[in-house]
Protein backbone atom coordinates (compact mmCIF):
# COMPACT_ATOMS: atom_id res chain seq x y z
CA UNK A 1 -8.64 5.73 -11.05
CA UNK A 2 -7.00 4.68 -7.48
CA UNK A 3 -5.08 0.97 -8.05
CA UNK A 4 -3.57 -1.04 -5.72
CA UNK A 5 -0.09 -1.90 -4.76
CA UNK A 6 0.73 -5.63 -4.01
CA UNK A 7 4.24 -6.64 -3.07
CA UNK A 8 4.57 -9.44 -1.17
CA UNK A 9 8.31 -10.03 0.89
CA UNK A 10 10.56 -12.84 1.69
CA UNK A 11 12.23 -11.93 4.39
CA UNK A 12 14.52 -13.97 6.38
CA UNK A 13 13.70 -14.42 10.39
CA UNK A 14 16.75 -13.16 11.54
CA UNK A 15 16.20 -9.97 9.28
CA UNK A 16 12.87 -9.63 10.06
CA UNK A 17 12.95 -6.16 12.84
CA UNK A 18 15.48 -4.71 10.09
CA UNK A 19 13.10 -5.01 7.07
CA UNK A 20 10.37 -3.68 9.74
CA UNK A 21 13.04 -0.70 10.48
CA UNK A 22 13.50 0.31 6.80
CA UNK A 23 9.42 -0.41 5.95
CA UNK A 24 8.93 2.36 8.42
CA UNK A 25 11.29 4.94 7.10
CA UNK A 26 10.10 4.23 3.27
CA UNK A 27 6.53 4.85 4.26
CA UNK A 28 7.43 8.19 6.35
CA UNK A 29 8.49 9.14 2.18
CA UNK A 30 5.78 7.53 0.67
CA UNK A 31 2.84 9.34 2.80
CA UNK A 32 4.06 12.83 1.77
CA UNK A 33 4.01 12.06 -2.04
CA UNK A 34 0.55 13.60 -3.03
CA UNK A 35 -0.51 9.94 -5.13
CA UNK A 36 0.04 8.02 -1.85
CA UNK A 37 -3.32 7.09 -0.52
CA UNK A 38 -3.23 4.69 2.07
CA UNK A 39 -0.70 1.36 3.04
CA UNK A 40 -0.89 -1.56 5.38
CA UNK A 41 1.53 -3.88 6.12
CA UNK A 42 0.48 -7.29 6.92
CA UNK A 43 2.72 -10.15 8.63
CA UNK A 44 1.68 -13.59 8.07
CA UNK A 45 1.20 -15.43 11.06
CA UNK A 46 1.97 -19.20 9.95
CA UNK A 47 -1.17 -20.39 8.95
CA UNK A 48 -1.36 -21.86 5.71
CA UNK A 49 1.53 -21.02 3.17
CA UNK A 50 4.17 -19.49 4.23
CA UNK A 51 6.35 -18.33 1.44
CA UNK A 52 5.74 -14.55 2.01
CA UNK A 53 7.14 -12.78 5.74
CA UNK A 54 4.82 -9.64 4.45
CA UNK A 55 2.56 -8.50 2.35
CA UNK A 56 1.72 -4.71 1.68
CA UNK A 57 -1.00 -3.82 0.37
CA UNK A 58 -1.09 0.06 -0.73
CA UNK A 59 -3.29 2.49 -2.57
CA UNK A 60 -2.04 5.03 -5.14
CA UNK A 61 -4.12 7.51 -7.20
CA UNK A 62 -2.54 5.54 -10.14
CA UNK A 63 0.17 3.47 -11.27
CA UNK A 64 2.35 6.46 -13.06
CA UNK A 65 2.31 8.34 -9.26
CA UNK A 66 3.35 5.22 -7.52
CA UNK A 67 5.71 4.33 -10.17
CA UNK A 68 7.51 8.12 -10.20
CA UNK A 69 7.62 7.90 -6.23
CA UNK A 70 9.02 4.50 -6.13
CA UNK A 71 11.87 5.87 -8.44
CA UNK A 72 12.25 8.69 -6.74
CA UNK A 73 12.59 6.51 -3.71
CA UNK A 74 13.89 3.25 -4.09
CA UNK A 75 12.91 1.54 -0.85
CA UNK A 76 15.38 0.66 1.49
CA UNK A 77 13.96 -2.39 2.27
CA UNK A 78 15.70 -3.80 -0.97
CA UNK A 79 18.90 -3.01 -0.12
CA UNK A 80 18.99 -6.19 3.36
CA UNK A 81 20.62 -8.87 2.28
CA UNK A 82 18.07 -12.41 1.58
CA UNK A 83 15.23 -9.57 1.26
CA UNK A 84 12.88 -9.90 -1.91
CA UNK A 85 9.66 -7.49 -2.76
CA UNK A 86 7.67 -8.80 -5.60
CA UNK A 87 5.57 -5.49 -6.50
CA UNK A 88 2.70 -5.03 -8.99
CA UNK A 89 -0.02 -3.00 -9.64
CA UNK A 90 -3.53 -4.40 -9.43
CA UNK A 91 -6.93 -2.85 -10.17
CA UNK A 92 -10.21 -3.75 -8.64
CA UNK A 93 -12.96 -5.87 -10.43
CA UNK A 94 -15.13 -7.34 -7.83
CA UNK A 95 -15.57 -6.79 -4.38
CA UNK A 96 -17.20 -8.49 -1.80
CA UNK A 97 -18.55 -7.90 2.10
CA UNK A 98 -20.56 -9.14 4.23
CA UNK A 99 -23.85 -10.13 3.80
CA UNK A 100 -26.09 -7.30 5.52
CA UNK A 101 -23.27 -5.00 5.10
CA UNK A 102 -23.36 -1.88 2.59
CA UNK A 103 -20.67 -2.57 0.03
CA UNK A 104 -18.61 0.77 -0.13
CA UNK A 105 -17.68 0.11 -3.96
CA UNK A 106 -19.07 -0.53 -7.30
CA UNK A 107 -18.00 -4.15 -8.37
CA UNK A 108 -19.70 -5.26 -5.39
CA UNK A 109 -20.60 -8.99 -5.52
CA UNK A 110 -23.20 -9.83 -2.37
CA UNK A 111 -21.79 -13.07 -0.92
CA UNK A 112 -25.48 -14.82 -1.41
CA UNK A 113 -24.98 -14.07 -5.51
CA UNK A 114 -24.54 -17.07 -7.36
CA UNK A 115 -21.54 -18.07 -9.20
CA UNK A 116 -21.36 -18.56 -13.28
């Protein structure tokens, strides 16, 4: 079963177009590796808590294939000084859309379904 990858960055301002650098280049690994699925990088944009710079959020056929890549690979994005990645694997229980919208997964929960 697919899982997803969490890691959520500090990343100092002044670091900020280096950790984007090195992101880049791990990801040109990552996509070759025949677990990788997908990856999206998200920047937070100052609204609301600000403790992460970035969040990625990554799917992997499972946790052993992203594990053996990842150790294959340590990302270079470690390696910038005041940079921290807080990884972990997470699998999906509920999902939710739209209302009117066709959920594309299983543990979908329709936004009008009551709670409890």
């Amino acid at each position: 079963m697919a899982v997803t990858l969490i890691n959520v960055f500090i990343v100092p301002k002044e670091r900020e177009d280096e950790f984007l650098q090195n992101w880049k280049l791990t990801t040109t690994v990552f996509v070759k590796d025949p677990g990788f699925i997908e990856a999206h990088l998200h920047r937070n944009v100052g609204v609301g808590n600000g403790t992460f710079s970035f969040i990625n959020i990554a799917r992997w056929q499972s946790a052993e294939a992203w594990k053996v890549a990842h150790d294959a690979y340590p990302p270079s994005e470690y390696r910038i000084p005041g940079v921290k990645g807080h990884p972990a694997i997470f699998e999906p229980i509920v999902d939710a859309v739209h209302e009117g919208t066709k959920p594309a997964a299983p543990n979908f929960l329709h936004a009008a379904a009551k709670a409890g």
